[in-house]
C-alpha atoms as a PDB file:
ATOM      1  CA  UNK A   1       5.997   4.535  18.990  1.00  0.00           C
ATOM      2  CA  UNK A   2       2.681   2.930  17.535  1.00  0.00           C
ATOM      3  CA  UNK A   3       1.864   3.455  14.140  1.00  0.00           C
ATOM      4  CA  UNK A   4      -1.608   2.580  13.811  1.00  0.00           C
ATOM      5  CA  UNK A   5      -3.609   5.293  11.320  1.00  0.00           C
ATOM      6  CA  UNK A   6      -2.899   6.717   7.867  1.00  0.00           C
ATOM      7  CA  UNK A   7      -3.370  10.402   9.860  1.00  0.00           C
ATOM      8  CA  UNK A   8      -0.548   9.425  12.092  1.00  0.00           C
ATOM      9  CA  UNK A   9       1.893   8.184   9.180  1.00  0.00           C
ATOM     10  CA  UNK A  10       0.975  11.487   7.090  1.00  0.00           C
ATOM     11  CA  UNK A  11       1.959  13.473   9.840  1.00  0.00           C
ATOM     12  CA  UNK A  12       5.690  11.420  10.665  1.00  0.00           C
ATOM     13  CA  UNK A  13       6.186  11.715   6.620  1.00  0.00           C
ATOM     14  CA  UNK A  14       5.705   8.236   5.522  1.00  0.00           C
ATOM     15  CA  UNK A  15       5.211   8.455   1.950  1.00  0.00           C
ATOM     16  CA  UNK A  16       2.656   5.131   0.309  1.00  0.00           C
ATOM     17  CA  UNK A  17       2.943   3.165  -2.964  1.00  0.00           C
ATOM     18  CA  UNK A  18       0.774   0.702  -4.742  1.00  0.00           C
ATOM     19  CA  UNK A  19       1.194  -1.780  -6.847  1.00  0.00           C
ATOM     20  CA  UNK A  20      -1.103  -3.946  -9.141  1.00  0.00           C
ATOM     21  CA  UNK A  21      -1.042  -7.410  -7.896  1.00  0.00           C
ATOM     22  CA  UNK A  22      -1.136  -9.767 -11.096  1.00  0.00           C
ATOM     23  CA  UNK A  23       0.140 -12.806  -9.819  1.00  0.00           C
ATOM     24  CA  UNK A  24      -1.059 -16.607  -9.262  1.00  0.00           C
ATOM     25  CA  UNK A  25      -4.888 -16.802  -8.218  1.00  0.00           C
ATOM     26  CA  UNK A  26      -5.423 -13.872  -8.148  1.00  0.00           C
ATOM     27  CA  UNK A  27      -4.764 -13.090 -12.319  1.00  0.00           C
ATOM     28  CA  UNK A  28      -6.901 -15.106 -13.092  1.00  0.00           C
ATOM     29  CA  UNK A  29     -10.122 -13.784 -10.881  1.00  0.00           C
ATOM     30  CA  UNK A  30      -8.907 -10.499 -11.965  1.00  0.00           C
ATOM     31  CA  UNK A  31      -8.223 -10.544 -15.333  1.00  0.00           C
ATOM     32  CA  UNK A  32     -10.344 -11.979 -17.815  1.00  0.00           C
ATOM     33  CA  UNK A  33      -8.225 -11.964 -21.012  1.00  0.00           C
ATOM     34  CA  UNK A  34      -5.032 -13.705 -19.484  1.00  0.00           C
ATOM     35  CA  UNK A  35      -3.155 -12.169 -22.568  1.00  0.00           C
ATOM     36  CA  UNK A  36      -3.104  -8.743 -20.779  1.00  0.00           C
ATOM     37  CA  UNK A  37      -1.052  -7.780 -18.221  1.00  0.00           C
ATOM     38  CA  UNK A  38      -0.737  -5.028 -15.335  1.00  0.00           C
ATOM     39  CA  UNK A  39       2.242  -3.734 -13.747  1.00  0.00           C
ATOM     40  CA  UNK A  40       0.776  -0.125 -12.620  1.00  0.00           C
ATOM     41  CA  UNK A  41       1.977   1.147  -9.759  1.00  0.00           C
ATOM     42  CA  UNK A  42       1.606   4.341  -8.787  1.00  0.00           C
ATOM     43  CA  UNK A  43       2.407   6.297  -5.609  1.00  0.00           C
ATOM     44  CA  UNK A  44      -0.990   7.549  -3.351  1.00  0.00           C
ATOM     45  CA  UNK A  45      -0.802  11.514  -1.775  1.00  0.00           C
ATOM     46  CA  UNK A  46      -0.899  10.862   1.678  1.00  0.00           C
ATOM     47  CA  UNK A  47      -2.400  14.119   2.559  1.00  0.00           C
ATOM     48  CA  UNK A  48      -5.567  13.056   0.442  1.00  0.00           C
ATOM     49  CA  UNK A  49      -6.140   9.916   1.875  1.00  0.00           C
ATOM     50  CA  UNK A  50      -5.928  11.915   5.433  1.00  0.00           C
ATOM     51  CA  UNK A  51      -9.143  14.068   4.125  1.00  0.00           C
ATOM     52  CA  UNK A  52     -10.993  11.023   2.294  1.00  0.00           C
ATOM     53  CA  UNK A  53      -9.959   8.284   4.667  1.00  0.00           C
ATOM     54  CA  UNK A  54      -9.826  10.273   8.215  1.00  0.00           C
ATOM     55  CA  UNK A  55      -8.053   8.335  10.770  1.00  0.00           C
ATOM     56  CA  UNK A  56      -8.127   4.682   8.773  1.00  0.00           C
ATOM     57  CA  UNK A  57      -6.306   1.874  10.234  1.00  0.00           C
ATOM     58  CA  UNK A  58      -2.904   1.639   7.956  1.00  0.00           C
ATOM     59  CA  UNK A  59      -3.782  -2.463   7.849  1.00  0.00           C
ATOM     60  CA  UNK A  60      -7.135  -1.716   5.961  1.00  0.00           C
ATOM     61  CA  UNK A  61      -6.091   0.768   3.561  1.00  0.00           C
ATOM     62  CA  UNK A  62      -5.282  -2.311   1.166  1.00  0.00           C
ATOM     63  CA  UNK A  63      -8.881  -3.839   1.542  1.00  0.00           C
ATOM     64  CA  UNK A  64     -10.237  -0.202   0.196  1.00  0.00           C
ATOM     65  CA  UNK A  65      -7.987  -0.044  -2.918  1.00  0.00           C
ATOM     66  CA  UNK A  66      -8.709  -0.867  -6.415  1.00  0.00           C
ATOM     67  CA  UNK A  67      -6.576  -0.280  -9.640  1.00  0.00           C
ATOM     68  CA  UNK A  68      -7.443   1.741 -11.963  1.00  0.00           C
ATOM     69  CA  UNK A  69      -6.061   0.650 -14.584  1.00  0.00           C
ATOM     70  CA  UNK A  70      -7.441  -2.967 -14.669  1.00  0.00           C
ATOM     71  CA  UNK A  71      -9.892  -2.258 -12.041  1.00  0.00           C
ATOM     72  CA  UNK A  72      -8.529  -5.527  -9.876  1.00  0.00           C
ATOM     73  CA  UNK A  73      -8.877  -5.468  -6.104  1.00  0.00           C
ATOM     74  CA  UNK A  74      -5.841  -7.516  -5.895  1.00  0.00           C
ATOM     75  CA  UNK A  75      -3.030  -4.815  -4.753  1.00  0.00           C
ATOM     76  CA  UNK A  76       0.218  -4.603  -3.078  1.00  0.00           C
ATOM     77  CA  UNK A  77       0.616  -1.675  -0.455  1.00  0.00           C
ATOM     78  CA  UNK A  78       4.602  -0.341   0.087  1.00  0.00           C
ATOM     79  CA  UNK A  79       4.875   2.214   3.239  1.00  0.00           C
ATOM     80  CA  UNK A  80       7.981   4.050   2.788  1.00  0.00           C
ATOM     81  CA  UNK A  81       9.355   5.194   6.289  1.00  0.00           C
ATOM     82  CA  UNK A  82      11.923   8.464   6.363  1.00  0.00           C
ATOM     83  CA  UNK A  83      15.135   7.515   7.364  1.00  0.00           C
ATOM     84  CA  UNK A  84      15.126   3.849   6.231  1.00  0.00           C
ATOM     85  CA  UNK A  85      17.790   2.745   4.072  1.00  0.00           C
ATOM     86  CA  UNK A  86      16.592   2.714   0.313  1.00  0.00           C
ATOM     87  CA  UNK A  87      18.000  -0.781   0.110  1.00  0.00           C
ATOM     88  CA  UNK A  88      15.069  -2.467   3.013  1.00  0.00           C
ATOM     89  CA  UNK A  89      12.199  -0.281   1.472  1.00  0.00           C
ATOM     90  CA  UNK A  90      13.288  -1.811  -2.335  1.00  0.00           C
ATOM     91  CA  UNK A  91      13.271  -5.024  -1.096  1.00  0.00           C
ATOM     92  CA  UNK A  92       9.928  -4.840   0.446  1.00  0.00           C
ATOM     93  CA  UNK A  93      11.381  -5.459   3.997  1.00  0.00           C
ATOM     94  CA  UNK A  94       9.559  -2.571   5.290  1.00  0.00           C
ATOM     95  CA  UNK A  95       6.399  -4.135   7.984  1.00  0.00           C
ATOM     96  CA  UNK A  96       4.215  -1.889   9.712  1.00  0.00           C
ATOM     97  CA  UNK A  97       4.360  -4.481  12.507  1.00  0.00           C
ATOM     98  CA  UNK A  98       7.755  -3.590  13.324  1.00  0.00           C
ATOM     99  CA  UNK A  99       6.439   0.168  14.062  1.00  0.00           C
ATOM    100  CA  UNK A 100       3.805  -1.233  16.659  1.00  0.00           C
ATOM    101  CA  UNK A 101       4.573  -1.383  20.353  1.00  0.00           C
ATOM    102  CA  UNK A 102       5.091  -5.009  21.767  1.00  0.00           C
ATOM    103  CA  UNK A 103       2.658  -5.182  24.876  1.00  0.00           C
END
């Protein structure tokens, strides 16, 4: 089965985390006083990205994200498939191109 929209994830259950990305290049563009630092990460209601986002491609979801608690653009986006084992999804094994359809 394809998995290509955030409607058709809501509806097999996939659940979606976020996670400030402060690392290499990217803290610095981000973050102008390099003494703070971001770790939020916070976990997005599917079913309200469904009525804001319609039928948005799952691999641009990322590109429309910004946190808000340092307002960066730079963010990391975890889909977390039911009926994986816990220990894939922790280690960020989890690739929405290995829900897609070869052909």
């Amino acid at each position: 089965m394809s998995i290509r929209t955030l409607q058709e994830a809501w509806q097999l259950g996939w659940r979606v985390r976020v996670k400030c990305d402060t690392r290499g290049e990217h803290w610095r563009a981000a973050h102008r006083d390099r003494a703070v630092s971001c770790h939020s990460t916070h976990e997005l209601d599917m079913k309200a990205l469904v009525w804001t986002r319609g039928a948005l491609p799952i691999n641009e979801l990322k590109d429309r994200l910004k946190c808000p608690a340092c307002e960066s653009r730079h963010v990391l986006v975890f889909f977390e498939v039911p009926n994986e084992p816990a220990s894939v999804a922790a280690e960020g094994k989890i690739d929405i191109e290995d829900y897609r359809e070869e052909g």
